[in-house]
C-alpha atoms as a PDB file:
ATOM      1  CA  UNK A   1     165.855  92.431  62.271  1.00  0.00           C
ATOM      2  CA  UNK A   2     168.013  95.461  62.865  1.00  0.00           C
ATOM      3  CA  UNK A   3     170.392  94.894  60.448  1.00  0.00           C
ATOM      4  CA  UNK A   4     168.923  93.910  57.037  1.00  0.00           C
ATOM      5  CA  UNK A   5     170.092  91.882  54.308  1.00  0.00           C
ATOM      6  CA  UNK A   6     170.319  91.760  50.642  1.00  0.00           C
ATOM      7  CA  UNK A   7     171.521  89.409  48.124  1.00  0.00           C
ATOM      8  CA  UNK A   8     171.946  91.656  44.930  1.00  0.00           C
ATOM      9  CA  UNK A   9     172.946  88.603  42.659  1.00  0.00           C
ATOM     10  CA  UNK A  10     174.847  85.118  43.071  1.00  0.00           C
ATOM     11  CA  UNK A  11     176.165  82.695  40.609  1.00  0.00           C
ATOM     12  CA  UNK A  12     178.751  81.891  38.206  1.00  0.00           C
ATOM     13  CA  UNK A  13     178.328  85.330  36.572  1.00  0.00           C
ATOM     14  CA  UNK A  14     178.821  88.085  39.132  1.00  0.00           C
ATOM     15  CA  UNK A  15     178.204  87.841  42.997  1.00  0.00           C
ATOM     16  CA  UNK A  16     177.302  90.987  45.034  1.00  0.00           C
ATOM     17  CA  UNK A  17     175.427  90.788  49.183  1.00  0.00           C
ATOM     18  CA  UNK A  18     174.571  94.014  50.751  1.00  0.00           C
ATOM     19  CA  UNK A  19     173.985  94.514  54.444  1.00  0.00           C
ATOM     20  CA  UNK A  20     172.098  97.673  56.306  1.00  0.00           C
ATOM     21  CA  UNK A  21     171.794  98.645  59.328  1.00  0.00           C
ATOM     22  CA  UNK A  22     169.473 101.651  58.368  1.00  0.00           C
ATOM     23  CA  UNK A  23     172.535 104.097  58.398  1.00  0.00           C
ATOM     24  CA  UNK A  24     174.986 102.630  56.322  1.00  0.00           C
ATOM     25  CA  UNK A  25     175.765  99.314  53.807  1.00  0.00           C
ATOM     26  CA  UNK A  26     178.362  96.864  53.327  1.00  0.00           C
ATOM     27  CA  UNK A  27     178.372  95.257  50.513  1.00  0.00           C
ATOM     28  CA  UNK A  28     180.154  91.825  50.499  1.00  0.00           C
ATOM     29  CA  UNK A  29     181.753  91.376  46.949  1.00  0.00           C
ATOM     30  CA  UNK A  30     181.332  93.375  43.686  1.00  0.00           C
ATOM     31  CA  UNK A  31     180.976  91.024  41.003  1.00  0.00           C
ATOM     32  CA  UNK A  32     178.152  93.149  39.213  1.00  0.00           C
ATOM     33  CA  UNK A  33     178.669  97.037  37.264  1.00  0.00           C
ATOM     34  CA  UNK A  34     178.853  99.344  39.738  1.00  0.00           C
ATOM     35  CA  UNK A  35     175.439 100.757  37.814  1.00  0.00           C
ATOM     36  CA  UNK A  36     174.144  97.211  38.458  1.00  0.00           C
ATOM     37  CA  UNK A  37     174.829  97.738  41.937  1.00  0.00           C
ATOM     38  CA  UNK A  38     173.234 100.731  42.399  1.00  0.00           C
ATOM     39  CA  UNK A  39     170.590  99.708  40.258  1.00  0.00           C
ATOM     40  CA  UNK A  40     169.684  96.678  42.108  1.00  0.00           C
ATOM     41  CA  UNK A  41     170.222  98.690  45.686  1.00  0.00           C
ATOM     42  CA  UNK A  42     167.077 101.424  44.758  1.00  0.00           C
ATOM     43  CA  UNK A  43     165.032  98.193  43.447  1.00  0.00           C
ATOM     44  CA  UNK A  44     164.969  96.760  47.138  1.00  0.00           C
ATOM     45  CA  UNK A  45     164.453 100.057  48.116  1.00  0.00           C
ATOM     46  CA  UNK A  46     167.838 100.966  49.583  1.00  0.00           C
ATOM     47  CA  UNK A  47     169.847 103.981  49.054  1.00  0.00           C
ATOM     48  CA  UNK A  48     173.009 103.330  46.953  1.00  0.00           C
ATOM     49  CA  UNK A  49     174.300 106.402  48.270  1.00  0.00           C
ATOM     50  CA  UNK A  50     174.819 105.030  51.504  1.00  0.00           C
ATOM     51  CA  UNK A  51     177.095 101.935  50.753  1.00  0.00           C
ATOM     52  CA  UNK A  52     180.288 102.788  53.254  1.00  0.00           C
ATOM     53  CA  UNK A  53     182.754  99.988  52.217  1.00  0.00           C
ATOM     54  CA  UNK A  54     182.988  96.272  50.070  1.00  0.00           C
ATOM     55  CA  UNK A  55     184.607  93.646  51.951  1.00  0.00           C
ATOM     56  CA  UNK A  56     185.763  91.028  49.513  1.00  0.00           C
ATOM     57  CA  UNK A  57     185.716  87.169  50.023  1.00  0.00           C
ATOM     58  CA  UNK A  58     188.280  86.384  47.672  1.00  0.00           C
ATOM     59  CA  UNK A  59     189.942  87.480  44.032  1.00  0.00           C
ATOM     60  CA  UNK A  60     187.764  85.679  41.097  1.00  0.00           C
ATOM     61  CA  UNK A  61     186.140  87.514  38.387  1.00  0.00           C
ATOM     62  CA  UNK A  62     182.522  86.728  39.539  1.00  0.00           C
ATOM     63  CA  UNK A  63     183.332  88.267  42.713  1.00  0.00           C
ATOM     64  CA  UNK A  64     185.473  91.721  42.129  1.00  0.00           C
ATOM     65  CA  UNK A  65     184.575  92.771  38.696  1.00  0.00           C
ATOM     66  CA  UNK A  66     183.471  96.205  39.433  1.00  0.00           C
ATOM     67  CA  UNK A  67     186.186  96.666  40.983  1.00  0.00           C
ATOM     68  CA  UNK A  68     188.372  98.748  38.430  1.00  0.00           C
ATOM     69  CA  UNK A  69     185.134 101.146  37.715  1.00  0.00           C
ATOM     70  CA  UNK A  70     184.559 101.100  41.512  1.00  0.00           C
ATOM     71  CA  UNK A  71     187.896 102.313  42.360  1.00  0.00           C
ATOM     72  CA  UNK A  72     187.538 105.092  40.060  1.00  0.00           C
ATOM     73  CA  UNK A  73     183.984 106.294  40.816  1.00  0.00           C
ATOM     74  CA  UNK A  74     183.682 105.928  44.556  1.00  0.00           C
ATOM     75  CA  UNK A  75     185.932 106.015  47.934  1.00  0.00           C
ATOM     76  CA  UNK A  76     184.358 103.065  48.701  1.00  0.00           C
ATOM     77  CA  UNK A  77     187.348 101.588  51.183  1.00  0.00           C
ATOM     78  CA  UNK A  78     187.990  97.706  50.480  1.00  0.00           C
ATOM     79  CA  UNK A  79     188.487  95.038  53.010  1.00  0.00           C
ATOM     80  CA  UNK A  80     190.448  92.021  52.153  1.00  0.00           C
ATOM     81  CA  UNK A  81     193.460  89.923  53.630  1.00  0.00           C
ATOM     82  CA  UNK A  82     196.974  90.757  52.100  1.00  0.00           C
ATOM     83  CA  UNK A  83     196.797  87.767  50.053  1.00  0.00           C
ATOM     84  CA  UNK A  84     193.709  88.635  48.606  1.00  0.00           C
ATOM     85  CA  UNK A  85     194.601  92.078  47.956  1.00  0.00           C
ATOM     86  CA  UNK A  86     197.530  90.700  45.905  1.00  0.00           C
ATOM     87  CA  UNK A  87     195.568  87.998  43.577  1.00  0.00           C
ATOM     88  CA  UNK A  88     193.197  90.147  42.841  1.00  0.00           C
ATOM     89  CA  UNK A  89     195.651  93.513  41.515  1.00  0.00           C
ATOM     90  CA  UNK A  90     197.475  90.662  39.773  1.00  0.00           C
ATOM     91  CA  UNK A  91     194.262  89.229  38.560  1.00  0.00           C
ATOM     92  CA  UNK A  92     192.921  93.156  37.169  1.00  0.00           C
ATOM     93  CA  UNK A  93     196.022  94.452  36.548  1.00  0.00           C
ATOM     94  CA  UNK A  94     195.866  97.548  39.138  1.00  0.00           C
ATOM     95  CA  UNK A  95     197.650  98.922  41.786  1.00  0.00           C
ATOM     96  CA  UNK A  96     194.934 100.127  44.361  1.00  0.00           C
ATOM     97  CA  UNK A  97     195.872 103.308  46.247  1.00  0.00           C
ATOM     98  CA  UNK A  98     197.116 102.155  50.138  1.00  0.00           C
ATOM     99  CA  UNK A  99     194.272 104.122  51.609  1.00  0.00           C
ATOM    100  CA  UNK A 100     191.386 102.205  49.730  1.00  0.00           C
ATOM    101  CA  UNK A 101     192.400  99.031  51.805  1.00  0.00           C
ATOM    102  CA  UNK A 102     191.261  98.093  55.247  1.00  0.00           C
ATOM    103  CA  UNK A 103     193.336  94.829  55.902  1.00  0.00           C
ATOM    104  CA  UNK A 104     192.049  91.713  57.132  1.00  0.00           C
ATOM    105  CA  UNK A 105     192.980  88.625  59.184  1.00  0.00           C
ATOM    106  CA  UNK A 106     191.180  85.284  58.785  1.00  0.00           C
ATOM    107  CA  UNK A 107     190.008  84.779  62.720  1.00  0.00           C
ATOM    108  CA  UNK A 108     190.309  88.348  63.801  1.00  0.00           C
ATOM    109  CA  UNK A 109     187.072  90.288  64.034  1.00  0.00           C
ATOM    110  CA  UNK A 110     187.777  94.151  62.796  1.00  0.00           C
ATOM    111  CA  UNK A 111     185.702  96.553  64.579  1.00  0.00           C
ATOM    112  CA  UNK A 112     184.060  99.236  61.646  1.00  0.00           C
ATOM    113  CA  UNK A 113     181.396 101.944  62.316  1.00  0.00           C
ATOM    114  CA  UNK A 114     179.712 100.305  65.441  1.00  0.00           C
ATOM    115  CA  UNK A 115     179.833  96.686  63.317  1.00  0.00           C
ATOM    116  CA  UNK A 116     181.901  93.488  64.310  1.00  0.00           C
ATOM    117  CA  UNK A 117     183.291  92.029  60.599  1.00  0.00           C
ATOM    118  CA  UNK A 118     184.695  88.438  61.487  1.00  0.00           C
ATOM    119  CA  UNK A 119     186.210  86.800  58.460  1.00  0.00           C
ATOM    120  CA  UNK A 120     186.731  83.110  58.575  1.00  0.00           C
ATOM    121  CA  UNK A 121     188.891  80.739  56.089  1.00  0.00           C
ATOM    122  CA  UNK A 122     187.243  78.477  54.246  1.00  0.00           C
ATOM    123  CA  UNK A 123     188.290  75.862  51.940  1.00  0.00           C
ATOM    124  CA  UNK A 124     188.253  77.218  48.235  1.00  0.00           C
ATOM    125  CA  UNK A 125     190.595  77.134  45.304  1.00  0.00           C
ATOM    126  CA  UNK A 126     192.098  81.018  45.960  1.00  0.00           C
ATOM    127  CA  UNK A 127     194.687  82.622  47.460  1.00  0.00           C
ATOM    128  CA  UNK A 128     193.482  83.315  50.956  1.00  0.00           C
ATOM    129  CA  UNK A 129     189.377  82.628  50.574  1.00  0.00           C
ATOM    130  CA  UNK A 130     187.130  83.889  53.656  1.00  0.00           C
ATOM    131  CA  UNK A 131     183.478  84.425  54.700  1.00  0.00           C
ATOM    132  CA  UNK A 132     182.230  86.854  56.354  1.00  0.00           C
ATOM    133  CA  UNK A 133     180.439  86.976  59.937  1.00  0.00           C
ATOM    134  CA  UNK A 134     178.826  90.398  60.429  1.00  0.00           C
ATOM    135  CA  UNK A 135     177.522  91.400  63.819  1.00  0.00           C
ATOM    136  CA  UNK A 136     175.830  94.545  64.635  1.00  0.00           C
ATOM    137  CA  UNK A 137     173.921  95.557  67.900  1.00  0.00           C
ATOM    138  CA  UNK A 138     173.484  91.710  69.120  1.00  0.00           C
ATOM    139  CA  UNK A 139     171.654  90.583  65.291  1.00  0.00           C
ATOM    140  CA  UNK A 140     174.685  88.092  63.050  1.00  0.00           C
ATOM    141  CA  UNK A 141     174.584  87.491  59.719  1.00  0.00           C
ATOM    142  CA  UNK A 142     176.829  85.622  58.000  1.00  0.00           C
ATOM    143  CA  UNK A 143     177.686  85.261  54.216  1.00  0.00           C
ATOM    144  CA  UNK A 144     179.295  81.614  53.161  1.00  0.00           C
ATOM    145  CA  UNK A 145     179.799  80.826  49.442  1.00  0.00           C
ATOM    146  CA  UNK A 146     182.491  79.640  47.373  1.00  0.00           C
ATOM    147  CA  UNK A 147     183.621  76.876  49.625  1.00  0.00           C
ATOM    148  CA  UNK A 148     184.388  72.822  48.923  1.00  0.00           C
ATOM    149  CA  UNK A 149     183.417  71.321  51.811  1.00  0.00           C
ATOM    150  CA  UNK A 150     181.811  72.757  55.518  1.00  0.00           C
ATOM    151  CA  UNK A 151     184.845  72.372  57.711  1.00  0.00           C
ATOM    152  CA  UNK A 152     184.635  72.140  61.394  1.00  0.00           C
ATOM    153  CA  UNK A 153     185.763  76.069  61.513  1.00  0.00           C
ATOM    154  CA  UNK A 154     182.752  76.817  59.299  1.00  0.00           C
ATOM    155  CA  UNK A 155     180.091  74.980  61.192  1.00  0.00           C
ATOM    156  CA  UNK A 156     181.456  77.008  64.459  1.00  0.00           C
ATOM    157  CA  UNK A 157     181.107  80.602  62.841  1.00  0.00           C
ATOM    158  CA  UNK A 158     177.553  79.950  61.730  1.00  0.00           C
ATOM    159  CA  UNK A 159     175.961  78.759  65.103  1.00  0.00           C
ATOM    160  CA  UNK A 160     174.015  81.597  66.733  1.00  0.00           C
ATOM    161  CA  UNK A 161     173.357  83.406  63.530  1.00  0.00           C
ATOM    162  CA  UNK A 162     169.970  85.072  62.720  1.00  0.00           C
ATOM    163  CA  UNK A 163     170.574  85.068  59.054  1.00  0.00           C
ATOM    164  CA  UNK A 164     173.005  82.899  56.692  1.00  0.00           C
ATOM    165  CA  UNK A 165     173.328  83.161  53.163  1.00  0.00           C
ATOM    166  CA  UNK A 166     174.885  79.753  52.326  1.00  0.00           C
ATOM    167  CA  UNK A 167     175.848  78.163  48.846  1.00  0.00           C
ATOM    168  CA  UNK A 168     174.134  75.217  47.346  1.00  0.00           C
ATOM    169  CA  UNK A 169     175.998  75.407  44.201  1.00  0.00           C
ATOM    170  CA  UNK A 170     174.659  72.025  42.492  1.00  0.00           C
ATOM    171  CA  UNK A 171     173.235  68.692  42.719  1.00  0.00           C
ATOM    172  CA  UNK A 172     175.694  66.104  42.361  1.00  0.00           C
ATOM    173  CA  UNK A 173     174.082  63.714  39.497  1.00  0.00           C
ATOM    174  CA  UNK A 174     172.773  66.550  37.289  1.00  0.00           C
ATOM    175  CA  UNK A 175     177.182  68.294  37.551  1.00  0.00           C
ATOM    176  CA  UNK A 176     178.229  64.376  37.182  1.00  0.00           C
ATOM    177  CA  UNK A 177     175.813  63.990  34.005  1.00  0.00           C
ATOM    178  CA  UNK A 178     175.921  67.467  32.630  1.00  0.00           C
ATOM    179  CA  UNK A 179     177.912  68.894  29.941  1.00  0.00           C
ATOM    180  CA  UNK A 180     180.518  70.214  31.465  1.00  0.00           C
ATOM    181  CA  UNK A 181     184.279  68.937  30.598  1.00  0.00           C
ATOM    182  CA  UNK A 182     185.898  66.213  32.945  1.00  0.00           C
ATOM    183  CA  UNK A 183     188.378  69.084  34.614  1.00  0.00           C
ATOM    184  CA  UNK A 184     185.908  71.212  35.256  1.00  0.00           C
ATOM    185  CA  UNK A 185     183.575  68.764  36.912  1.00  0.00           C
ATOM    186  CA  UNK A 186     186.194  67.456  39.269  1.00  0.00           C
ATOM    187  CA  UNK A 187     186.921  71.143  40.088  1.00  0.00           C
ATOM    188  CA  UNK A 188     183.801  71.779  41.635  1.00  0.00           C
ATOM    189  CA  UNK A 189     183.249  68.424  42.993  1.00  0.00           C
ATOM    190  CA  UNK A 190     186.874  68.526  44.681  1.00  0.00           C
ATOM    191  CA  UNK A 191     187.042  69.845  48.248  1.00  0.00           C
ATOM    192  CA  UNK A 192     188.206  73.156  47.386  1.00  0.00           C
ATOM    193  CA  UNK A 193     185.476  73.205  44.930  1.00  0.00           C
ATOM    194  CA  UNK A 194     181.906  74.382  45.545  1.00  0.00           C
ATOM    195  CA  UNK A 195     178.982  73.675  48.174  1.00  0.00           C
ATOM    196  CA  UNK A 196     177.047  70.519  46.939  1.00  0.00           C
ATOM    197  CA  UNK A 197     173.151  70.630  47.939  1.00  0.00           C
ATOM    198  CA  UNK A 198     173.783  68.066  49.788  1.00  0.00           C
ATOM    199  CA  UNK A 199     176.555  69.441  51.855  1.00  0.00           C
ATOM    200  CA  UNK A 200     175.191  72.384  52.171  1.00  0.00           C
ATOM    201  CA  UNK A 201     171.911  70.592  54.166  1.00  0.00           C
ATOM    202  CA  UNK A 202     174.472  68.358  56.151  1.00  0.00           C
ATOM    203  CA  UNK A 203     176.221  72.025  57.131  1.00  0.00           C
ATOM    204  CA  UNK A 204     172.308  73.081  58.020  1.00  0.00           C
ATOM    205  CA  UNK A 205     171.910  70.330  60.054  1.00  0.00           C
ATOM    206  CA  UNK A 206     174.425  71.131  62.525  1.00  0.00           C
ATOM    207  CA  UNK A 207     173.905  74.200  62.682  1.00  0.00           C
ATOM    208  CA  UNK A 208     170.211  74.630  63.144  1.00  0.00           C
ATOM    209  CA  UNK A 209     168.600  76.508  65.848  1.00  0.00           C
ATOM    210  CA  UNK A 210     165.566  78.630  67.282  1.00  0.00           C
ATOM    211  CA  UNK A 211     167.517  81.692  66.544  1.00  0.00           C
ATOM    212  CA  UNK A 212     168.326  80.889  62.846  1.00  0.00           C
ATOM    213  CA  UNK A 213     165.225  82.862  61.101  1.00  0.00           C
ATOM    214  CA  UNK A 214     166.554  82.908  57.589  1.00  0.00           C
ATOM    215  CA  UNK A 215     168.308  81.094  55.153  1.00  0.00           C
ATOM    216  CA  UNK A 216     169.171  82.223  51.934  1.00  0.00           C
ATOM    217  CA  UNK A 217     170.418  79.704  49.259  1.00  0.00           C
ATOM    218  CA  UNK A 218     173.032  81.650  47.154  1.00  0.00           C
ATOM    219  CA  UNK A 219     175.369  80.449  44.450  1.00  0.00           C
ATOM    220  CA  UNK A 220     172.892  78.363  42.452  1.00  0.00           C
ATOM    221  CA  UNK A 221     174.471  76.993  39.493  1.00  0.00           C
ATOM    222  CA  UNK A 222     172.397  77.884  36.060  1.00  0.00           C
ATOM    223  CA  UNK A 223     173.404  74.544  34.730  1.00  0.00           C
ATOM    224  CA  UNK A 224     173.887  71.873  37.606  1.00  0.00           C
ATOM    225  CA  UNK A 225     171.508  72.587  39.804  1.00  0.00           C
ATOM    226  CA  UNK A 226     167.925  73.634  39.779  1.00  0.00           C
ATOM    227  CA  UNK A 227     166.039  76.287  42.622  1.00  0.00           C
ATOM    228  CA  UNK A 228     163.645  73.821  43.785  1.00  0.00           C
ATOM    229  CA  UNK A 229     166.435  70.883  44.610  1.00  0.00           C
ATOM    230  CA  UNK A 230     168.096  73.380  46.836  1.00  0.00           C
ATOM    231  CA  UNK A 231     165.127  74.163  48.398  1.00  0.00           C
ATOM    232  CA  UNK A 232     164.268  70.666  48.759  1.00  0.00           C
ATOM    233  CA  UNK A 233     167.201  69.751  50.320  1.00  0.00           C
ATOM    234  CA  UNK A 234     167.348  73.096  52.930  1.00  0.00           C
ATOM    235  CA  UNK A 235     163.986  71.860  53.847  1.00  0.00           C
ATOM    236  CA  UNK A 236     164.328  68.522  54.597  1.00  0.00           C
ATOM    237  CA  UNK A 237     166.820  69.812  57.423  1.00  0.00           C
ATOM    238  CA  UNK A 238     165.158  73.295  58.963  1.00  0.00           C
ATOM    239  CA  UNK A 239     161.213  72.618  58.034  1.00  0.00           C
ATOM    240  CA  UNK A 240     160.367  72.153  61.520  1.00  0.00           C
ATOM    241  CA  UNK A 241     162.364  75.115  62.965  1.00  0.00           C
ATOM    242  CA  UNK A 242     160.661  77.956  61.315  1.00  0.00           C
ATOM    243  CA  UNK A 243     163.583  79.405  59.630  1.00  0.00           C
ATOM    244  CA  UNK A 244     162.176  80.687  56.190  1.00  0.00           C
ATOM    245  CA  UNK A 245     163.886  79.728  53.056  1.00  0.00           C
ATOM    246  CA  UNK A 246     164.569  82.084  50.165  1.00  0.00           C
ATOM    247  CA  UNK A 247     166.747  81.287  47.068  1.00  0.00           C
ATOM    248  CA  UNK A 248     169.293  83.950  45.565  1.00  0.00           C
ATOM    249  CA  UNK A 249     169.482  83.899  41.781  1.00  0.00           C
ATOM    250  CA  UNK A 250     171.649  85.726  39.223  1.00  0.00           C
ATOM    251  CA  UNK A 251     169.254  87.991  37.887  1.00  0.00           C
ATOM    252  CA  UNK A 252     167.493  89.944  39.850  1.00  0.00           C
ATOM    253  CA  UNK A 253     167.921  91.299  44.086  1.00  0.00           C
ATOM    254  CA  UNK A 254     166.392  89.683  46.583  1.00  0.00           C
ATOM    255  CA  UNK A 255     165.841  90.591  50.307  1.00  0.00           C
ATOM    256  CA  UNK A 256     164.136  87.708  52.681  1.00  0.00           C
ATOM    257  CA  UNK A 257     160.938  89.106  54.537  1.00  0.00           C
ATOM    258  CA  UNK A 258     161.377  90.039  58.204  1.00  0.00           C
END
């Protein structure tokens, strides 16, 4: 692939997916320290110094925390829908200079730097939530997380992809016998909640196809959900297609081979 991708970290404590074509990187979110960012960039052996923009899925903490250090330490521009943009100044208590933003429409592809940005809506417990299709010189990637259930509109913006990064956020039985309060649980398990294992292999399964060559399992949770279930479950759908599986995790970057 062309255009390369990179998940820097993904979970319940910061969320940050970086995209190269060789010249330039998005990043999609910036829920690590900027230094993390950086940091994490050089250790998969891209330069931080080329990241040309953040486009933003939607305004909670995990997801635009570097944002107030960010604003001040780079001219990074930010893409977001209105909405969006709102929550999240409300959320950090900023105003974010006019220039900074590159405004977005759910269903309305923006054309940046030679690369097709699509965001989609998808169902999530925020203001105006998206993903994010990405296509550059024929190769799409898409980046799906944070999302309750895989609507019809999602299914039809990951066909034809040759990358997704895709939650699996937690097995049902170990969220519905974990520790977590009552609230909390239905939160997740509601349908602006968060991407079961199981949905997220019915979602696979629909989508599937010779062109699909990696799948990358993002959004794990530390507590309801365990790297070898999601794998499990991915498998069961794609392990006669070839696409190869790799799992995101909270800690440390990670780039799928090829």
């Amino acid at each position: 692939m062309r255009l390369r991708y990179g998940c820097l970290a993904s979970g319940s404590k910061g969320n940050c997916h970086a995209l190269t074509d060789g010249e330039r990187i998005l990043l999609v979110d910036a829920g690590l320290s900027l230094l993390q960012i950086r940091t994490r960039l050089g250790v998969l052996g891209w330069d931080p110094g080329r990241v040309a923009g953040v486009a933003l899925t939607h305004e909670h903490s995990d997801h635009i925390a570097a944002l107030p250090v960010l604003l001040r330490r780079t001219d990074w521009p930010l893409f977001a829908t209105p909405e969006t943009r709102v929550a999240l100044e409300g959320a950090l208590g900023l105003d974010v200079p006019t220039h900074r933003w590159r405004s977005l429409r759910p269903g309305q592809a923006v054309d940046w730097e030679g690369w097709r940005i699509l965001p989609f809506s998808i169902p999530h417990d925020a203001a105006d939530p998206v993903a994010f299709r990405i296509e550059v010189q024929g190769e799409a990637v898409a980046v799906v997380t944070d999302l309750g259930h895989p609507t019809a509109l999602v299914a039809d913006h990951c066909r034809d992809l040759d990358l997704l990064a895709l939650e699996a956020n937690h097995d049902v039985q170990m969220l519905r016998e974990g520790s977590y309060p009552p609230l909390l649980k239905a939160r997740i398990l509601s349908r602006v909640g968060h991407l079961s294992n199981a949905a997220m292999a019915e979602l696979l399964e629909r989508i599937r196809s010779p062109r699909l060559r990696s799948v990358v399992l993002a959004h794990l949770s530390e507590q309801n959900n365990l790297p070898e279930l999601a794998r499990f479950a991915a498998d069961e759908v794609l392990r006669d297609t070839g696409t190869v599986i790799t799992v995101a995790c909270q800690r440390a970057a990670v780039a799928p081979e090829g």
